[in-house]
Every structure is written in structure tokens, then in C-alpha cells.
C-alpha atoms as a PDB file:
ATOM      1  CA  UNK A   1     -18.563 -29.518  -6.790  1.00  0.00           C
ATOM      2  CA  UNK A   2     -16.726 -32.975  -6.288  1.00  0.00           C
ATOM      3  CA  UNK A   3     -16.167 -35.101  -9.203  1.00  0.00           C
ATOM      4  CA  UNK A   4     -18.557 -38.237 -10.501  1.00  0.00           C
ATOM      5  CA  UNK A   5     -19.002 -40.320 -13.789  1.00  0.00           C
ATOM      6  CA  UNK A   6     -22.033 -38.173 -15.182  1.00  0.00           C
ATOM      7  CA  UNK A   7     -20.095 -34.870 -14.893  1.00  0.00           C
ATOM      8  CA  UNK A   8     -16.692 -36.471 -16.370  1.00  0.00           C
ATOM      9  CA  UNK A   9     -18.706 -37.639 -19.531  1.00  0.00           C
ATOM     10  CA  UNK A  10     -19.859 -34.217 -19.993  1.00  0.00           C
ATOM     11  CA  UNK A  11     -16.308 -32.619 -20.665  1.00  0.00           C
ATOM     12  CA  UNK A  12     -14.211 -35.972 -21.532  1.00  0.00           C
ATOM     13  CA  UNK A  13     -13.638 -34.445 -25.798  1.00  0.00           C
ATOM     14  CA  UNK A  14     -12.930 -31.040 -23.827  1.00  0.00           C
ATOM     15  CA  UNK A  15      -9.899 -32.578 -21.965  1.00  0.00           C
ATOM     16  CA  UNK A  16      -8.533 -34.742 -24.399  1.00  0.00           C
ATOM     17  CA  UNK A  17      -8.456 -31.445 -26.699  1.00  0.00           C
ATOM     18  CA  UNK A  18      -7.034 -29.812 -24.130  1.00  0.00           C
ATOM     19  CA  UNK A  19      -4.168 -32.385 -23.352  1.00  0.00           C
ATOM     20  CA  UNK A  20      -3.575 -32.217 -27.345  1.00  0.00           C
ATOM     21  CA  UNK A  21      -3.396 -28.974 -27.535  1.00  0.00           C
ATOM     22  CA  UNK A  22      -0.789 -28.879 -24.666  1.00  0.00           C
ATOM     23  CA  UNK A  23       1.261 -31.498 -26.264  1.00  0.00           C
ATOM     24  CA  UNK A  24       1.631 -29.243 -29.472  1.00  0.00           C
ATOM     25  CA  UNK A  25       2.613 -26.336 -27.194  1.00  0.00           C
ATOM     26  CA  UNK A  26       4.390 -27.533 -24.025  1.00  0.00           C
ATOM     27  CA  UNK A  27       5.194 -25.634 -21.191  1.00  0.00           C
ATOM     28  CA  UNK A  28       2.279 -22.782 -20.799  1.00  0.00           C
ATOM     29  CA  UNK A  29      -0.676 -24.074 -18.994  1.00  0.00           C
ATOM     30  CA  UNK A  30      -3.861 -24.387 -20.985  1.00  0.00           C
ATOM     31  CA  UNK A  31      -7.212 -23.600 -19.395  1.00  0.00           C
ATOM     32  CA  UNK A  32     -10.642 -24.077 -21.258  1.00  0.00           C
ATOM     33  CA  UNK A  33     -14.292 -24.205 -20.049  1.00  0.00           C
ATOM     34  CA  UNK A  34     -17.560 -25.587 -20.871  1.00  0.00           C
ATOM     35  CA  UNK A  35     -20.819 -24.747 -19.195  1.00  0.00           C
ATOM     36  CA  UNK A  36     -23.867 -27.744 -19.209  1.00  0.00           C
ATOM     37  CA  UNK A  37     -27.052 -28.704 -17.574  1.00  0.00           C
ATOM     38  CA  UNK A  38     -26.887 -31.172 -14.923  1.00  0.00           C
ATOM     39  CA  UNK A  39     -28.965 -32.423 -12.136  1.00  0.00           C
ATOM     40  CA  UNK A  40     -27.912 -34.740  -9.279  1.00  0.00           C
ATOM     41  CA  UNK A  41     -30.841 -37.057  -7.777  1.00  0.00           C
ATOM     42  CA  UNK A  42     -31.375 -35.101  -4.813  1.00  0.00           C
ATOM     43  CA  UNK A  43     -31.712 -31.609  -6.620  1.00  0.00           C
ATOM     44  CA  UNK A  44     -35.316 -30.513  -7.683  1.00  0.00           C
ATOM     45  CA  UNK A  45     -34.259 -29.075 -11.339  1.00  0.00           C
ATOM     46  CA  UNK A  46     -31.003 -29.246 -13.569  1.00  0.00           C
ATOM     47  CA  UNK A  47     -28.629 -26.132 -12.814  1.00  0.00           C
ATOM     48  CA  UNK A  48     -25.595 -25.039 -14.983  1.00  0.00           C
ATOM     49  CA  UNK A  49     -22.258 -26.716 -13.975  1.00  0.00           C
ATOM     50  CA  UNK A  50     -18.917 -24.910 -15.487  1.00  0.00           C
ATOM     51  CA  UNK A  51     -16.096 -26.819 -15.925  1.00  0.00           C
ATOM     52  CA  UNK A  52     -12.394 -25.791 -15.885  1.00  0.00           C
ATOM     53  CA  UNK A  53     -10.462 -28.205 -17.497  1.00  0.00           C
ATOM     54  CA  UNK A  54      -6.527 -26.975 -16.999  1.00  0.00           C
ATOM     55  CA  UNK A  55      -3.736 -29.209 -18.764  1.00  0.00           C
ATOM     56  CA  UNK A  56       0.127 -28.443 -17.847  1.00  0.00           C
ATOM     57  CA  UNK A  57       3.276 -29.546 -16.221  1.00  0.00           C
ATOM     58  CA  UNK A  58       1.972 -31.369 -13.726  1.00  0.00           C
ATOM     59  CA  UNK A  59      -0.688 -32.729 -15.840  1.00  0.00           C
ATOM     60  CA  UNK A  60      -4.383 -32.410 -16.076  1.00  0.00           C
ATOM     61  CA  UNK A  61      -6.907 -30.416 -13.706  1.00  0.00           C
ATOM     62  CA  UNK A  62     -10.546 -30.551 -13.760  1.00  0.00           C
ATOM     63  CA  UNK A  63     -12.925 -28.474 -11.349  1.00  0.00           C
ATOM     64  CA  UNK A  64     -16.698 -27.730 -11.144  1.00  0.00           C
ATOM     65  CA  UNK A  65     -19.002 -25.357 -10.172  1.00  0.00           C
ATOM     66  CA  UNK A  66     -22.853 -24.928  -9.701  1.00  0.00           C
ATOM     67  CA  UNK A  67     -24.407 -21.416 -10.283  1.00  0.00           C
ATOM     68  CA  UNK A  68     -27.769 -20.172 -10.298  1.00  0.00           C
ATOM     69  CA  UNK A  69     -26.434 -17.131 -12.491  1.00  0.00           C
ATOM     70  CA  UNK A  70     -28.050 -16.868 -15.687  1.00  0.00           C
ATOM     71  CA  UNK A  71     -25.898 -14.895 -17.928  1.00  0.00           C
ATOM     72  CA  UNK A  72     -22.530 -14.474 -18.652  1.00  0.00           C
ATOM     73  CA  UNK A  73     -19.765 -16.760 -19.615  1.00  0.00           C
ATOM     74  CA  UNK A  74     -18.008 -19.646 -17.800  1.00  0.00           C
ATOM     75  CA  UNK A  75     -14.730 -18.144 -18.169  1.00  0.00           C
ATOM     76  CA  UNK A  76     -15.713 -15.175 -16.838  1.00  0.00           C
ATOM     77  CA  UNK A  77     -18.601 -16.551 -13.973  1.00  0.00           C
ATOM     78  CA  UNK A  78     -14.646 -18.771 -12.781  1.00  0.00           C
ATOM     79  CA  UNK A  79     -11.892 -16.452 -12.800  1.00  0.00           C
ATOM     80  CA  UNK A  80     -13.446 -13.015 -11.719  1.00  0.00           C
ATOM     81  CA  UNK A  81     -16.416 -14.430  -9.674  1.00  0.00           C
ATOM     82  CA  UNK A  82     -16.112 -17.540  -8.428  1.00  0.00           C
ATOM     83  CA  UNK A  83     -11.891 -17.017  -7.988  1.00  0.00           C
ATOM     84  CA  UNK A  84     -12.304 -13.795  -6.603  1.00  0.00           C
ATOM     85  CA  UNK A  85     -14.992 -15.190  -3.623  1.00  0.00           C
ATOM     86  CA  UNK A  86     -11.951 -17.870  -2.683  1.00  0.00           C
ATOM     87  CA  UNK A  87      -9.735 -14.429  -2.562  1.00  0.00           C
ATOM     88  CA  UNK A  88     -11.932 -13.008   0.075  1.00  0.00           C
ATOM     89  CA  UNK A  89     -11.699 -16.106   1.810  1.00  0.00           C
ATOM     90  CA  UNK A  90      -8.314 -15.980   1.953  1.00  0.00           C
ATOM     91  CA  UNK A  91      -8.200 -12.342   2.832  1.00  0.00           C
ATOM     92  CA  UNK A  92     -10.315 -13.000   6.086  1.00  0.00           C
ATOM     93  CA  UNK A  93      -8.269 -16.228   7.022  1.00  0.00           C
ATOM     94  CA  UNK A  94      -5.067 -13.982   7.262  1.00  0.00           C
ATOM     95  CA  UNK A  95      -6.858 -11.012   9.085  1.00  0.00           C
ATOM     96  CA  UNK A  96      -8.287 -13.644  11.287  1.00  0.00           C
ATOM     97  CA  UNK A  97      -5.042 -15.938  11.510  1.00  0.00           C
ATOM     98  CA  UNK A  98      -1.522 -14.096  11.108  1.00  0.00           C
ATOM     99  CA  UNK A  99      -3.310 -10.887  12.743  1.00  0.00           C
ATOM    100  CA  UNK A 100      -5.704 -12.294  15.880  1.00  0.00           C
ATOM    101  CA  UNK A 101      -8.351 -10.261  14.768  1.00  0.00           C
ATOM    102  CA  UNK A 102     -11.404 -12.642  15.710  1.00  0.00           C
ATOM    103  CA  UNK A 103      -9.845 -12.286  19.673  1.00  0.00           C
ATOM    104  CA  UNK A 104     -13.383  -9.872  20.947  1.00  0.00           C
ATOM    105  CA  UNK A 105     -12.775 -11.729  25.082  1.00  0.00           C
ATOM    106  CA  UNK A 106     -13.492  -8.431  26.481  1.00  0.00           C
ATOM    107  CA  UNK A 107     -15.987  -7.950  28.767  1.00  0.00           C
ATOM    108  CA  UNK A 108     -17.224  -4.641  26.943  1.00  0.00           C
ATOM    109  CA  UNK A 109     -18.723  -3.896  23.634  1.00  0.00           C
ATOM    110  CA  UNK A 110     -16.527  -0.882  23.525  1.00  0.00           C
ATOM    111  CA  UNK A 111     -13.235  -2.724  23.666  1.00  0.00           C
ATOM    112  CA  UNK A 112     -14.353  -5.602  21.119  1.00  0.00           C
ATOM    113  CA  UNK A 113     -14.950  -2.781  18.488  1.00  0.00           C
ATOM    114  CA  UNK A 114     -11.910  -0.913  19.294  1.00  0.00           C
ATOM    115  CA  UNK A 115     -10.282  -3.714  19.460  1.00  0.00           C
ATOM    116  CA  UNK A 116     -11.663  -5.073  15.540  1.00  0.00           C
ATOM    117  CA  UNK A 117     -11.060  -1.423  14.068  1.00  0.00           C
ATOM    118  CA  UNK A 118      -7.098  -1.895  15.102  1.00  0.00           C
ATOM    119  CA  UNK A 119      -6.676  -5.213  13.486  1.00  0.00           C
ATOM    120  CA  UNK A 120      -8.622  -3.829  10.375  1.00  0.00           C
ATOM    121  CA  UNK A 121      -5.970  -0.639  10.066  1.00  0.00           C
ATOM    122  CA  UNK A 122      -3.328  -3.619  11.032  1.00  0.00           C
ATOM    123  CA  UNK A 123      -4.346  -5.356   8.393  1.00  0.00           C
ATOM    124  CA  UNK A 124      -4.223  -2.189   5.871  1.00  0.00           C
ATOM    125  CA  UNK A 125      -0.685  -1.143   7.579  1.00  0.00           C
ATOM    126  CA  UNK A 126       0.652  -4.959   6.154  1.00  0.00           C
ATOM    127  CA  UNK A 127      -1.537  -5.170   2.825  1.00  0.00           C
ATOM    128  CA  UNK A 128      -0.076  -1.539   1.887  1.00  0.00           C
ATOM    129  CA  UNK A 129       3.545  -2.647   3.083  1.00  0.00           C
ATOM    130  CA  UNK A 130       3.504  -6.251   0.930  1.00  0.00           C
ATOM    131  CA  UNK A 131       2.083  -3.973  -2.089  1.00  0.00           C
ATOM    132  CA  UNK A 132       4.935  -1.968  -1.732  1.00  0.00           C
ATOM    133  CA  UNK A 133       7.776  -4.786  -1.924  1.00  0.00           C
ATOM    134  CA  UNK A 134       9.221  -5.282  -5.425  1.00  0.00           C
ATOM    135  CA  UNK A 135       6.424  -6.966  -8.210  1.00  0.00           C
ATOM    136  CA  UNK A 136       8.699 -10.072  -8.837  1.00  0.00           C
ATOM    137  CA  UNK A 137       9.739 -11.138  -5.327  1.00  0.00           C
ATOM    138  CA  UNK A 138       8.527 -13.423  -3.113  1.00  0.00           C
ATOM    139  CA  UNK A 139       7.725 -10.702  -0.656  1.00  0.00           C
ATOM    140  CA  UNK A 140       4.749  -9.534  -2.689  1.00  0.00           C
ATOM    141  CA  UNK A 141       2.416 -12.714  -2.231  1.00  0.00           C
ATOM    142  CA  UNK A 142       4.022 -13.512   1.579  1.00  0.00           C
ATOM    143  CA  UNK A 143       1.461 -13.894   4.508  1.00  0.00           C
ATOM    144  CA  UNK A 144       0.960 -11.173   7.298  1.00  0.00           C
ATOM    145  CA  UNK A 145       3.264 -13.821   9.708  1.00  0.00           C
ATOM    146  CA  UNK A 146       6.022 -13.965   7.350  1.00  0.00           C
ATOM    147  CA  UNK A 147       6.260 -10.630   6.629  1.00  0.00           C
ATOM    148  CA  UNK A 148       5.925  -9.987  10.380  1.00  0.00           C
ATOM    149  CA  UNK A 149       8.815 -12.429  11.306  1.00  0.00           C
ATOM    150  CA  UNK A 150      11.279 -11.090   8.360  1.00  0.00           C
ATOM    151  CA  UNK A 151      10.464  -7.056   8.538  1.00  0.00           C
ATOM    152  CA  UNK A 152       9.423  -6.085  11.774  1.00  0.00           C
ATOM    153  CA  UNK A 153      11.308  -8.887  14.599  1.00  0.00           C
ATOM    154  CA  UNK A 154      14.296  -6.795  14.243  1.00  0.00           C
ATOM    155  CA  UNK A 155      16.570  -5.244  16.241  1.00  0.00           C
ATOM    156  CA  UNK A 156      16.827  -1.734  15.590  1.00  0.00           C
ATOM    157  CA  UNK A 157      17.009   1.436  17.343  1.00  0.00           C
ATOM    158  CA  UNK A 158      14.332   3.902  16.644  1.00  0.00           C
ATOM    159  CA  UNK A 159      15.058   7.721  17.939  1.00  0.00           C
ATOM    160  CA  UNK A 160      12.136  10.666  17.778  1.00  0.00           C
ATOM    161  CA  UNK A 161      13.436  13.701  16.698  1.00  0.00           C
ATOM    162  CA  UNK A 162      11.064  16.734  16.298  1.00  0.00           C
ATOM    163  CA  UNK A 163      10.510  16.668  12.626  1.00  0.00           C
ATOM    164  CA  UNK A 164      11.171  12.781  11.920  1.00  0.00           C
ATOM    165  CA  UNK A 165      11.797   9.454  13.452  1.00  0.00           C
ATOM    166  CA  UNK A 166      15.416   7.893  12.877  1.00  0.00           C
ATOM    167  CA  UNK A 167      15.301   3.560  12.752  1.00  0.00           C
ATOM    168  CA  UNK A 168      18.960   2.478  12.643  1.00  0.00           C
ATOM    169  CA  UNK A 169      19.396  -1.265  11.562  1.00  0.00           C
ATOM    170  CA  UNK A 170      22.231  -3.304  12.836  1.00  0.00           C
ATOM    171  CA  UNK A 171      25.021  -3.580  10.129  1.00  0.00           C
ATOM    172  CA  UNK A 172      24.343  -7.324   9.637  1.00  0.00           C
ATOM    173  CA  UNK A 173      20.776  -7.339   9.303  1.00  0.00           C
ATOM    174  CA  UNK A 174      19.950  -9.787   6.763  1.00  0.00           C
ATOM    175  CA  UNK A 175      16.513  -7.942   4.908  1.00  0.00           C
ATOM    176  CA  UNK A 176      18.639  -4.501   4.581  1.00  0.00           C
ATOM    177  CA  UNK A 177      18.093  -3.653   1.598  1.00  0.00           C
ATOM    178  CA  UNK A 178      14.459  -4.713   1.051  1.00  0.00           C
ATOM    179  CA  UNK A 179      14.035  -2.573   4.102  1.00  0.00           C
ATOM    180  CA  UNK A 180      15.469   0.357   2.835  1.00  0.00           C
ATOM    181  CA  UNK A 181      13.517   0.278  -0.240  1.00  0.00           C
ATOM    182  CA  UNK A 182      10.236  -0.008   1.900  1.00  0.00           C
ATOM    183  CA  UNK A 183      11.373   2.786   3.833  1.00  0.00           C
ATOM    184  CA  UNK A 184      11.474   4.602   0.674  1.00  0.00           C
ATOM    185  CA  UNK A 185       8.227   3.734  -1.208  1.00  0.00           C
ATOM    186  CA  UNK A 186       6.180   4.360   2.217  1.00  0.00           C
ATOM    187  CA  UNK A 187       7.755   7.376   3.219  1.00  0.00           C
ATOM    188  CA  UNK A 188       5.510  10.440   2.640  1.00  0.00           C
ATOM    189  CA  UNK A 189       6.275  12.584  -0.426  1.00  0.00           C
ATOM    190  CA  UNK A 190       8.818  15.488  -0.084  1.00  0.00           C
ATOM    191  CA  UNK A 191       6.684  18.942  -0.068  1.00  0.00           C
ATOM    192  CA  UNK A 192       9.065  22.218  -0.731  1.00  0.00           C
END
């Protein structure tokens, strides 16, 4: 919900606490919510607004939203429902994006749904390859595309052998040894 006077009034002791509290302890960002009442002109009853009022290094952050959802608190109504909607959001607008999975231009029903089921195991081929990069690198929060242009538009030479598939790397490849441990953590396991 976008910002006006009436909703500002509403959580203005809320941020200057906040902002206080910051001051005292620099550094960490501080995030607090309030839930309240409100009604716009146009809206038939009041409905319950939650505020998240954030407060760090780059200085204050206020955002709003309206539910209809009765229980439960703000904090939790924000960061695992509302947060975790914009997630899916995001998860679509990479599967549709960085993968060209919304492309159904054939003629035939057929080939559109064969065509959606092979960007959906696409998209679990690169989710399950990002989750397997290293927890504190970069890597691990990269889009589909920039994993795709880093990892896979290599040159390599790939030989089948009977029991396994050989990929040799050039010497000077730059993503080595991030490779190598991918190779590693995707590899099945070992059996006797």
C-alpha cells in the first residue's frame, strides 16, 4: 500500500523509536511492526494495515500492507506470508525470464505441455545446481542467466564411456574450481 499522511501519523512514535534505538546500536538493521485500523474513502469498512518500519545504514524504511486475515501477528502475517508471496513472484519471473518457459507457439496442445514440463525440470536442474554452490558465495542467490553464462557457456569436451561421462575443462577456465566442487556435490553417491 503506497504511503499518505493518515497512515504516517499512525506509526510516526514507532519510527522515531526505531531510529533511537538504531542510534544506540549502529550497524544491524532494526525492523519493528505495528498493526492498526484504517480505512481510505473509497473502501466500504476499515481493514488492518501492518506496518514495517526498518531503520539502518541507509536510513529509514517504511512499508504497508492491507490484509483481510484476522489472526496472527504482523511480524509474522510480513515476513513468512506476505514476503514469501513476493518469493513466488520472483520464482515465476526467472522460470518465465532466464528460462523461456511462457514460449507455448506451437500449433499443438501436445507440444505446449511437453514443452512447459521441460522448462519446469529446467528449472529444478538450475534451482538444485545454485543450492549446491557454496552458502556464502555469490553463486547461491545468482539468476538462472548468470549461472547459465558462467557454468554451462564453456568449452569443454564431454566423452561417453560405458559406465560414466568424462567433461574435460580447458586448463584456463576461469570457474574451475567452483565447477569441480559442483561436479562433486551433484554427482550420485558411491554404492559398493
Amino acid at each position: 500500500m503506497s504511503k499518505n499522511g493518515r497512515l504516517a501519523q499512525n506509526i510516526s512514535a514507532l519510527e522515531a523509536s526505531t531510529a533511537a534505538r538504531y542510534v544506540r546500536t549502529p550497524g544491524q538493521k532494526l525492523r519493528r511492526f505495528k498493526t492498526f485500523s484504517y480505512a481510505a474513502r473509497s473502501w466500504s469498512k476499515p481493514r488492518r494495515v501492518i506496518a514495517r518500519v526498518e531503520v539502518g545504514p541507509m536510513g529509514r524504511d517504511t512499508r504497508y500492507i492491507v490484509t483481510n486475515l484476522e489472526g496472527g501477528r504482523g511480524k509474522h502475517l510480513y515476513e513468512k506470508l506476505y514476503s514469501a508471496r513476493g518469493q513466488a513472484e520472483n520464482h515465476i519471473k526467472a522460470w518465465k525470464a532466464h528460462l523461456a518457459a511462457d514460449r507455448t507457439s506451437c500449433s499443438k496442445a501436445n507440444a505446449n505441455q511437453m514443452r512447459l514440463m521441460l522448462h519446469g525440470c529446467a528449472y529444478w536442474i538450475w534451482w538444485k545446481l545454485r543450492a549446491a554452490c557454496p552458502k556464502r558465495s555469490p553463486w547461491r542467490r545468482a539468476q538462472f542467466d548468470t549461472l547459465r553464462l558462467h557454468l554451462v557457456k564453456l568449452a569443454a569436451t564431454i566423452v561417453e564411456k560405458k559406465t560414466r561421462i568424462i567433461v574435460t575443462l580447458p586448463a584456463s577456465c576461469p570457474r574451475k574450481g567452483l565447477l569441480l566442487l559442483l561436479f562433486d556435490a551433484l554427482a550420485p553417491p558411491k554404492t559398493a
